[in-house]
N, C-alpha and C. Protein backbone atom coordinates (compact mmCIF):
# COMPACT_ATOMS: atom_id res chain seq x y z
N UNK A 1 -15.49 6.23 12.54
CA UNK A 1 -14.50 7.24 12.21
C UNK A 1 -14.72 7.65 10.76
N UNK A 2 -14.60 8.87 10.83
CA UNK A 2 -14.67 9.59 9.01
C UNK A 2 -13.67 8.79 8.32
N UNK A 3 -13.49 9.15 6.98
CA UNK A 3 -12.62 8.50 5.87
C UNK A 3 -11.85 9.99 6.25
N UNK A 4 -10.59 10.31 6.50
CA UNK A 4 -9.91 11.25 6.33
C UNK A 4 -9.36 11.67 4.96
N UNK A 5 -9.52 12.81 5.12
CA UNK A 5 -9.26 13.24 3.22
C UNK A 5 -7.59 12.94 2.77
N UNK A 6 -7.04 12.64 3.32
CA UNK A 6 -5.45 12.43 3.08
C UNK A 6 -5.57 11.11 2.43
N UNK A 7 -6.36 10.10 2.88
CA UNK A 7 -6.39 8.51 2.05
C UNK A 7 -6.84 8.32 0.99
N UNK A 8 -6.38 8.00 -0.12
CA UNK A 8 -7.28 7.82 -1.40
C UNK A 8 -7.91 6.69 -0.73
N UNK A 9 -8.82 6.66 -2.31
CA UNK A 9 -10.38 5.54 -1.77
C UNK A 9 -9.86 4.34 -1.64
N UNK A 10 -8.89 3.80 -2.13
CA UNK A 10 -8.85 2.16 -1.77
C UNK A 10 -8.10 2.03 -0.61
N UNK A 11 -7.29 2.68 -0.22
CA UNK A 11 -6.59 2.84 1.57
C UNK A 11 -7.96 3.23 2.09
N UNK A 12 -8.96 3.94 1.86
CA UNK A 12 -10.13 4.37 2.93
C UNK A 12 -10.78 3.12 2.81
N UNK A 13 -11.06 2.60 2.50
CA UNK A 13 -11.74 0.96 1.87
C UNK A 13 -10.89 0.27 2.59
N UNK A 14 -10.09 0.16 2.44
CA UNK A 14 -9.17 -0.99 3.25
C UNK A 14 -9.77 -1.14 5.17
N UNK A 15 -9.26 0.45 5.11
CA UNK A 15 -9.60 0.57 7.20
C UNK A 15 -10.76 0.60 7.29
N UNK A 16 -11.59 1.01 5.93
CA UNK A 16 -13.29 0.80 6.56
C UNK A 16 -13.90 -0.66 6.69
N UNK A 17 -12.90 -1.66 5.93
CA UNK A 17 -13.56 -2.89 5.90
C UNK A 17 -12.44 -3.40 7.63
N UNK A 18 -11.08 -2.99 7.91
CA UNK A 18 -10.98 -3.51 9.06
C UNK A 18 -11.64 -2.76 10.30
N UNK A 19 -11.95 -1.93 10.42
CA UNK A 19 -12.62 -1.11 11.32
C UNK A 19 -14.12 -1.84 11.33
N UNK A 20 -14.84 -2.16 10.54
CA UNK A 20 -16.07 -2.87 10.53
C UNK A 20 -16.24 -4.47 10.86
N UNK A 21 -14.71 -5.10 11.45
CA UNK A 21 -14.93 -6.24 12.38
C UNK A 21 -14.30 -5.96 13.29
N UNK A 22 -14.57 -6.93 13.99
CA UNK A 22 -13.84 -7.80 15.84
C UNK A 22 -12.57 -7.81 15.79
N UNK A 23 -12.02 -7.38 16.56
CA UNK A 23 -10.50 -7.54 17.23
C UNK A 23 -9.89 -8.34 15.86
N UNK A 24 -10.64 -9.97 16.49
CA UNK A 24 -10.05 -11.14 16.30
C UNK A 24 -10.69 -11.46 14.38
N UNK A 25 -11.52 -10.76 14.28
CA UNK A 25 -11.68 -11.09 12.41
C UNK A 25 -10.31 -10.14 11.76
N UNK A 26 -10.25 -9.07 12.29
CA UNK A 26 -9.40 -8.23 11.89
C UNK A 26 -7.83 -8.48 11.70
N UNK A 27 -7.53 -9.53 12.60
CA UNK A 27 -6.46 -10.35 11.92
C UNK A 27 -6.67 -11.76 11.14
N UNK A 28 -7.61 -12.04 11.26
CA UNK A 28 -8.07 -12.67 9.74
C UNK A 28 -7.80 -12.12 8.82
N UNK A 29 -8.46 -10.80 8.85
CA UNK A 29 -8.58 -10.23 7.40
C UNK A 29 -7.23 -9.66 6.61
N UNK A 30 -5.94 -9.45 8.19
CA UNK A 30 -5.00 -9.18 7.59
C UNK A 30 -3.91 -10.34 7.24
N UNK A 31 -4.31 -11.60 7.78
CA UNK A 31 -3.83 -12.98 6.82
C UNK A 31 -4.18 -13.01 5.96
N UNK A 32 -5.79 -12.86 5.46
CA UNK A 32 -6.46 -12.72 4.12
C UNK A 32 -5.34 -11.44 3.24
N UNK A 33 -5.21 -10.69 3.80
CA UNK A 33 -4.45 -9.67 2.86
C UNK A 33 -2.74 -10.25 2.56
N UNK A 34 -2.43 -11.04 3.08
CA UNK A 34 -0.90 -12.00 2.96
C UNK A 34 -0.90 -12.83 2.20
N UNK A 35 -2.06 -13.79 1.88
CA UNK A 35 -2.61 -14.01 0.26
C UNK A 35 -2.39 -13.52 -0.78
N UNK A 36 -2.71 -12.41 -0.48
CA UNK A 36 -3.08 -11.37 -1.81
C UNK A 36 -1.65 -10.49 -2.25
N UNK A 37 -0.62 -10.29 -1.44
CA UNK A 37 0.10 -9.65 -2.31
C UNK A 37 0.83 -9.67 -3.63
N UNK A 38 0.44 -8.99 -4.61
CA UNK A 38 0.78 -9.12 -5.83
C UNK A 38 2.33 -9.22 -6.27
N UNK A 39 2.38 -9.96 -6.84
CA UNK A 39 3.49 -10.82 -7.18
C UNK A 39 4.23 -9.47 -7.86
N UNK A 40 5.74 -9.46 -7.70
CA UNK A 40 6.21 -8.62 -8.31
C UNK A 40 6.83 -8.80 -9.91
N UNK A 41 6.75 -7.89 -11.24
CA UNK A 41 6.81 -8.59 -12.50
C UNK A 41 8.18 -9.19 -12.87
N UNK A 42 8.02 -10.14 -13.17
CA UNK A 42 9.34 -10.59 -13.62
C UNK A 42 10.75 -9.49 -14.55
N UNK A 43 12.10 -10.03 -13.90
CA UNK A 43 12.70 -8.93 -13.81
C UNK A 43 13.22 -8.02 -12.76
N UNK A 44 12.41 -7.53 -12.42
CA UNK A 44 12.66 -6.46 -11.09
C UNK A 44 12.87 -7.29 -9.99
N UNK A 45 12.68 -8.33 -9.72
CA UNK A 45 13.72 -8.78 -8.31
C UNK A 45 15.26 -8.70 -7.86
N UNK A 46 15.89 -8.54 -9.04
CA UNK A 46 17.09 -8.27 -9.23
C UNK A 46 18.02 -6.95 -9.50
N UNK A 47 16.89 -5.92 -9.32
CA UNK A 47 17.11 -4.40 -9.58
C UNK A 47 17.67 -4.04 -7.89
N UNK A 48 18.90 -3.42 -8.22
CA UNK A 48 19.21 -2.67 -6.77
C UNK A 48 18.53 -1.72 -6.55
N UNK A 49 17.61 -1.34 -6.86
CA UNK A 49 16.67 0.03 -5.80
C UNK A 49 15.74 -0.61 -5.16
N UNK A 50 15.67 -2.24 -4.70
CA UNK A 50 15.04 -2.19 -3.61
C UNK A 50 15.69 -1.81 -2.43
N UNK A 51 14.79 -1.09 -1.53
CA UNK A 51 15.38 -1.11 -0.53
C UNK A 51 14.50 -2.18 0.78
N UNK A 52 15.54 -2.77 2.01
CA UNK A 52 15.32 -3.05 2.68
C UNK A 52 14.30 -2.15 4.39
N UNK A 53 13.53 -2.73 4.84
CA UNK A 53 13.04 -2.10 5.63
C UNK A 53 13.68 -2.68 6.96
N UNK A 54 14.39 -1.82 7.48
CA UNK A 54 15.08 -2.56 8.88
C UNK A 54 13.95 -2.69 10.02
N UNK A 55 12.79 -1.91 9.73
CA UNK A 55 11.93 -1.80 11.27
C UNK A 55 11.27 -3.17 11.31
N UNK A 56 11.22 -3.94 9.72
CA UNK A 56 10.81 -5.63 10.11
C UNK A 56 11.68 -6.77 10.37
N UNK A 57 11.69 -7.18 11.06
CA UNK A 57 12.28 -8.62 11.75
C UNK A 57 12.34 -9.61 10.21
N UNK A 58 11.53 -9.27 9.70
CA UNK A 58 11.31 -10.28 8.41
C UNK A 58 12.35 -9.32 7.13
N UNK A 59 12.43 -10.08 5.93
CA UNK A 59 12.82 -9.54 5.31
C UNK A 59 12.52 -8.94 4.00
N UNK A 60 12.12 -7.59 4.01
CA UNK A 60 10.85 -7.16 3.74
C UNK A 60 11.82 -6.07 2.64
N UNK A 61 11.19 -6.19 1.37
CA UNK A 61 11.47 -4.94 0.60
C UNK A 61 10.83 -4.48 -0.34
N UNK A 62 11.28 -2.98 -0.29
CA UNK A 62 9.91 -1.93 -1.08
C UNK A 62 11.01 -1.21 -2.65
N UNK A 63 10.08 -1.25 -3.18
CA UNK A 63 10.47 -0.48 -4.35
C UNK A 63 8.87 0.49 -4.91
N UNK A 64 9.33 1.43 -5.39
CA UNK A 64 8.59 2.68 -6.08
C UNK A 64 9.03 3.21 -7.29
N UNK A 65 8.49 3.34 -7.87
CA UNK A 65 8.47 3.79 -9.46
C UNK A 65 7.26 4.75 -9.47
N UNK A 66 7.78 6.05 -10.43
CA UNK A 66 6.44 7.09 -10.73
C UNK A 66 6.47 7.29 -12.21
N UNK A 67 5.64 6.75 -12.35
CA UNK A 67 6.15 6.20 -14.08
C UNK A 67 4.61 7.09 -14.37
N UNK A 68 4.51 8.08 -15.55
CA UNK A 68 3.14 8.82 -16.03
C UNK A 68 2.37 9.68 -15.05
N UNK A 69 3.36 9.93 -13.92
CA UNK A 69 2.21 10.64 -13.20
C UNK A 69 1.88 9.70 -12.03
N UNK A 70 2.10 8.39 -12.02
CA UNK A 70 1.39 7.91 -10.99
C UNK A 70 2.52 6.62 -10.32
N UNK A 71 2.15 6.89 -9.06
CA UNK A 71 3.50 6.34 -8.29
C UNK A 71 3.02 4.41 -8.35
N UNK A 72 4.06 3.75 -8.23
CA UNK A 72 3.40 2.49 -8.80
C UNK A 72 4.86 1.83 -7.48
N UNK A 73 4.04 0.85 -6.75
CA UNK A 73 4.04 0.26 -5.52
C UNK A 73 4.23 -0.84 -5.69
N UNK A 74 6.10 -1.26 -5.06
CA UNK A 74 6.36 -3.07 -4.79
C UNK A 74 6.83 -3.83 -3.59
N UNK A 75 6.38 -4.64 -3.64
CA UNK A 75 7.00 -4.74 -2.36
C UNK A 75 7.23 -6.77 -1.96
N UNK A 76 7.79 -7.03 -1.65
CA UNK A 76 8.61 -8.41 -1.59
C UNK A 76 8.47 -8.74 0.47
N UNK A 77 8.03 -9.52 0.98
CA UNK A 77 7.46 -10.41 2.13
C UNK A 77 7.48 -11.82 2.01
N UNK A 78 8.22 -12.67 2.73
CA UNK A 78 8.44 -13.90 2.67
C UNK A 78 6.96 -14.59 3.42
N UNK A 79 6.53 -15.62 2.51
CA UNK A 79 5.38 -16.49 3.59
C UNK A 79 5.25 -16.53 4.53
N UNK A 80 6.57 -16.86 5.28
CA UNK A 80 6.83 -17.24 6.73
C UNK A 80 6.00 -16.67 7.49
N UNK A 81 5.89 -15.12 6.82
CA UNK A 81 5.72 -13.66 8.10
C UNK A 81 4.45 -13.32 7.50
N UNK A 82 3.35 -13.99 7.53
CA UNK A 82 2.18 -13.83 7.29
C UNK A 82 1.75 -12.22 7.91
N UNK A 83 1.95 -11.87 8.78
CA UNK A 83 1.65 -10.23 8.98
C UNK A 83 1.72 -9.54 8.29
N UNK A 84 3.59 -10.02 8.39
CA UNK A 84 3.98 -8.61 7.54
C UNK A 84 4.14 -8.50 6.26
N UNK A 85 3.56 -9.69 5.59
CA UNK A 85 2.98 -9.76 4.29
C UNK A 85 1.87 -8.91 4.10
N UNK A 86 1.12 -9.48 5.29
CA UNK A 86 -0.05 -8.44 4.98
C UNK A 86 -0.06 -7.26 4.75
N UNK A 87 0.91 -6.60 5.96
CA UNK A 87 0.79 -5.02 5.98
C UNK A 87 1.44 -4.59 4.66
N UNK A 88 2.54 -5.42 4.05
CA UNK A 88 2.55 -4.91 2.54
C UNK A 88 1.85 -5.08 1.53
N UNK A 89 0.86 -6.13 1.55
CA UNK A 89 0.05 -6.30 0.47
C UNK A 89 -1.29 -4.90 0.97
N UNK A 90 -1.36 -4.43 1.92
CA UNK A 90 -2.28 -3.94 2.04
C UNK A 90 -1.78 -2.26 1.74
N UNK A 91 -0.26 -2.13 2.07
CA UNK A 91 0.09 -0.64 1.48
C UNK A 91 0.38 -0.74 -0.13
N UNK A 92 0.57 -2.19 -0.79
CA UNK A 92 0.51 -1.80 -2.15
C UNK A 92 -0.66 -1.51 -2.70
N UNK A 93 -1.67 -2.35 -2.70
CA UNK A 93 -3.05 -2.31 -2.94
C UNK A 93 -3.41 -0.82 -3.12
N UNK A 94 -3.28 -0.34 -1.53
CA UNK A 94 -3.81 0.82 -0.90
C UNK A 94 -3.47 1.86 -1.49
N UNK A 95 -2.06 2.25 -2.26
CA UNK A 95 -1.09 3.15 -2.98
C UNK A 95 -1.27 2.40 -4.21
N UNK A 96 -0.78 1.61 -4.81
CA UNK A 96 -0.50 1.58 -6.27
C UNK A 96 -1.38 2.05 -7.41
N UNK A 97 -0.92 2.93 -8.17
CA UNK A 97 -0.87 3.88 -9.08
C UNK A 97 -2.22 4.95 -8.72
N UNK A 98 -1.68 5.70 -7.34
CA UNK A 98 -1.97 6.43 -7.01
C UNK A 98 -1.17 7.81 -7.67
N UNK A 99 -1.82 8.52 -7.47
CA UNK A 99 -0.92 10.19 -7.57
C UNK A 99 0.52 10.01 -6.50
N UNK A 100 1.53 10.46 -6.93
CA UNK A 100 2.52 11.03 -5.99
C UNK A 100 1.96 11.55 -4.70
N UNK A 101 1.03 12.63 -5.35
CA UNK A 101 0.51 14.02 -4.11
C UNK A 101 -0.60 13.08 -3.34
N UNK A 102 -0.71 12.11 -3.22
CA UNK A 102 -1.84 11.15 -2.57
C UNK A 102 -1.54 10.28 -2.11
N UNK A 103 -0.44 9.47 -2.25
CA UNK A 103 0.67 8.86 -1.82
C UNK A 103 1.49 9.54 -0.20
N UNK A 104 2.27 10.46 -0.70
CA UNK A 104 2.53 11.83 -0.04
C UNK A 104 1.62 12.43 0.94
N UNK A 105 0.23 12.27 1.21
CA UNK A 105 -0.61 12.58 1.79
C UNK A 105 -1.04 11.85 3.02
N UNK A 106 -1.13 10.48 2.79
CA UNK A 106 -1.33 9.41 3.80
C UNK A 106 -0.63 10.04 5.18
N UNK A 107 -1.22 10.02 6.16
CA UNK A 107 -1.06 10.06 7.55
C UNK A 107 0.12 8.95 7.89
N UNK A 108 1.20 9.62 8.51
CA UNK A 108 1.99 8.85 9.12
C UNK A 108 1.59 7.69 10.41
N UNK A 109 0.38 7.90 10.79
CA UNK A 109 -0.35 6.76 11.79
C UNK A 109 -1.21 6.29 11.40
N UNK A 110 -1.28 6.02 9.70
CA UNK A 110 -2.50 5.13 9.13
C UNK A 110 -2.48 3.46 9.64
N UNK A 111 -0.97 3.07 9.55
CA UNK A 111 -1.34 1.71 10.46
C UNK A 111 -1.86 1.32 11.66
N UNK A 112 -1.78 2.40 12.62
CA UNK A 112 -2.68 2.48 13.87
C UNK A 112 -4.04 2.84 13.88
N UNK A 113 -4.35 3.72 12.21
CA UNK A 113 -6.24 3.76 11.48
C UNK A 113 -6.80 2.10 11.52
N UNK A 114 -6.03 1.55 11.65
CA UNK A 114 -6.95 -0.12 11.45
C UNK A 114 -7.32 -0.71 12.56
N UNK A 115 -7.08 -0.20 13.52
CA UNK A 115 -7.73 -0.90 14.86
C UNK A 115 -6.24 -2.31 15.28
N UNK A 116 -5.66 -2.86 14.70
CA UNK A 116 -4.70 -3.83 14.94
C UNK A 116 -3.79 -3.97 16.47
N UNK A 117 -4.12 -2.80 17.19
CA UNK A 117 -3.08 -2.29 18.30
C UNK A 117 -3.23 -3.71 19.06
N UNK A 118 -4.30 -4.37 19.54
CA UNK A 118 -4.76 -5.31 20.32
C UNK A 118 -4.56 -6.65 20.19
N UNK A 119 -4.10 -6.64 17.98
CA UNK A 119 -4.19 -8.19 17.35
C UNK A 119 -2.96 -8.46 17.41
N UNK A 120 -2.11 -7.33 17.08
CA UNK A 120 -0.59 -7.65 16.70
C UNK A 120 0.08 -6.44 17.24
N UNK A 121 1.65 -6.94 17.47
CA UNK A 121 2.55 -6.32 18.56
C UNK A 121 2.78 -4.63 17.80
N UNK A 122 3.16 -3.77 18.59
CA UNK A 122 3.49 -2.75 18.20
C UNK A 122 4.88 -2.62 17.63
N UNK A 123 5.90 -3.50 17.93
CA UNK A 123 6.36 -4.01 17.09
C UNK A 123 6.21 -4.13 15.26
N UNK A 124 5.62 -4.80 15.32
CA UNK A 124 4.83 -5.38 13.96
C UNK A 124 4.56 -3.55 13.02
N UNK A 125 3.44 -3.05 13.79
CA UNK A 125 2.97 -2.32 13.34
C UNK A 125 3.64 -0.89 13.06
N UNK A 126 5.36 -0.81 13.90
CA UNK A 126 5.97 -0.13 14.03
C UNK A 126 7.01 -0.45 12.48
N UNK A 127 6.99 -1.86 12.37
CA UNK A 127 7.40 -2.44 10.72
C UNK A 127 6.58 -1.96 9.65
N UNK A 128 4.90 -1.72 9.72
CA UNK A 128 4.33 -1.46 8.50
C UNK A 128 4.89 0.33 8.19
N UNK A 129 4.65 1.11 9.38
CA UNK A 129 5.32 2.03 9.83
C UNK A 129 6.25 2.50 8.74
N UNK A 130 6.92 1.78 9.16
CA UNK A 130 8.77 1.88 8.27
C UNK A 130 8.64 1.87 6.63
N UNK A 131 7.68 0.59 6.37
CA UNK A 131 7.31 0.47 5.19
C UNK A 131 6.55 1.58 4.20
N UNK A 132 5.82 1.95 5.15
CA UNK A 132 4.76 3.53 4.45
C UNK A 132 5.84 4.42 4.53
N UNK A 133 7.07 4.84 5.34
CA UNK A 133 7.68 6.06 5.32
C UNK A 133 8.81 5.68 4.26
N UNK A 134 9.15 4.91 4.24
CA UNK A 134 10.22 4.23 2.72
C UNK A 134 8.88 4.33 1.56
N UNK A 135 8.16 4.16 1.37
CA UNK A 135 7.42 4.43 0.37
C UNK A 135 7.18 6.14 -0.38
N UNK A 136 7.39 6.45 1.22
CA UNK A 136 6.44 8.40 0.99
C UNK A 136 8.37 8.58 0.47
N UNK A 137 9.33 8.17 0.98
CA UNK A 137 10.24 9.00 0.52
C UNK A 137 11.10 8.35 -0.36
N UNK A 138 10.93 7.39 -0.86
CA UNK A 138 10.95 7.24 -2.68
C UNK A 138 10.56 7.96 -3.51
N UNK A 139 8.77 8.07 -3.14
CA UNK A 139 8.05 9.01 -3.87
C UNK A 139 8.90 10.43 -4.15
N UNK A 140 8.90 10.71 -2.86
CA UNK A 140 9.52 11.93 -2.73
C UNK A 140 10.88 12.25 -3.90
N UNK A 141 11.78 11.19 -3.55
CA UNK A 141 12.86 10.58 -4.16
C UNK A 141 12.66 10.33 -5.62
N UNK A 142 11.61 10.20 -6.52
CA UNK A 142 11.20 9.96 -7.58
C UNK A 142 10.79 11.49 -8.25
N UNK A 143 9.99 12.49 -7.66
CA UNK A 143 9.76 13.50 -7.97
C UNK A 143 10.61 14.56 -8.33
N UNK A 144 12.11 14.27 -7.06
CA UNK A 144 12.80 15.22 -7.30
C UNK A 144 13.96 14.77 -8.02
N UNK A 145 13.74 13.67 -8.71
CA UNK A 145 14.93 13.32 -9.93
C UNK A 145 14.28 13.61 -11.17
């Protein structure tokens, strides 16, 4: 599959490296990405503009800031929920300090761009879902304040 022009390069990087294994590496790689989510900076855990994502079972929350021009990506996933850690460590990564207008751009079915339909429930993926559209309309939400 092409890199679609709506993804900046590190979201196109992301699905090109899960698209380039097996079913079953491909949720490896998105435990490997539940590792990795970046810790949020001290301070901001306690700010009310996170918001909660109801489409995860887990308890999952996103915050956005567009601080200089460039939208800057948080997001909070308990261990437990190794998935859906992932799918947020992999939309911060994928977005953070991206452009607004690139942010804003991402395809509303980029979590179904990774091949995952087969590894994990639609469910699940209907949670990362939720997470990218609370993201695009923060952004949104950030621009027009």
């Amino acid at each position: 599959m092409a890199d679609s022009p709506e993804l900046p390069q590190a979201l196109a990087e992301i699905r090109r490296d899960f698209l380039s294994l097996e079913v079953a590496d491909r949720l490896q790689l998105l435990l490997e990405f539940s590792d990795s989510l970046p810790e949020v900076p001290a301070g901001m855990v306690a700010e009310d503009t996170w918001e909660r994502v109801a489409e995860c079972q887990s308890p999952v929350f996103i915050h956005v800031e567009v601080r200089e021009g460039l939208a800057h990506i948080y997001a909070t996933a308990p261990a437990e929920s190794p998935t859906t850690r992932g799918f947020a460590s992999i939309l911060v990564q994928g977005l953070d300090a991206m452009t607004p207008q690139e942010v804003l751009a991402v395809a509303p079915d980029f979590p179904l761009q990774l091949g995952l339909q087969s590894a994990v429930s639609m469910l699940r993926l209907r949670g990362m879902s939720g997470m990218l559209w609370r993201i695009k309309r923060q952004v949104e939400e950030a621009l027009a304040s």
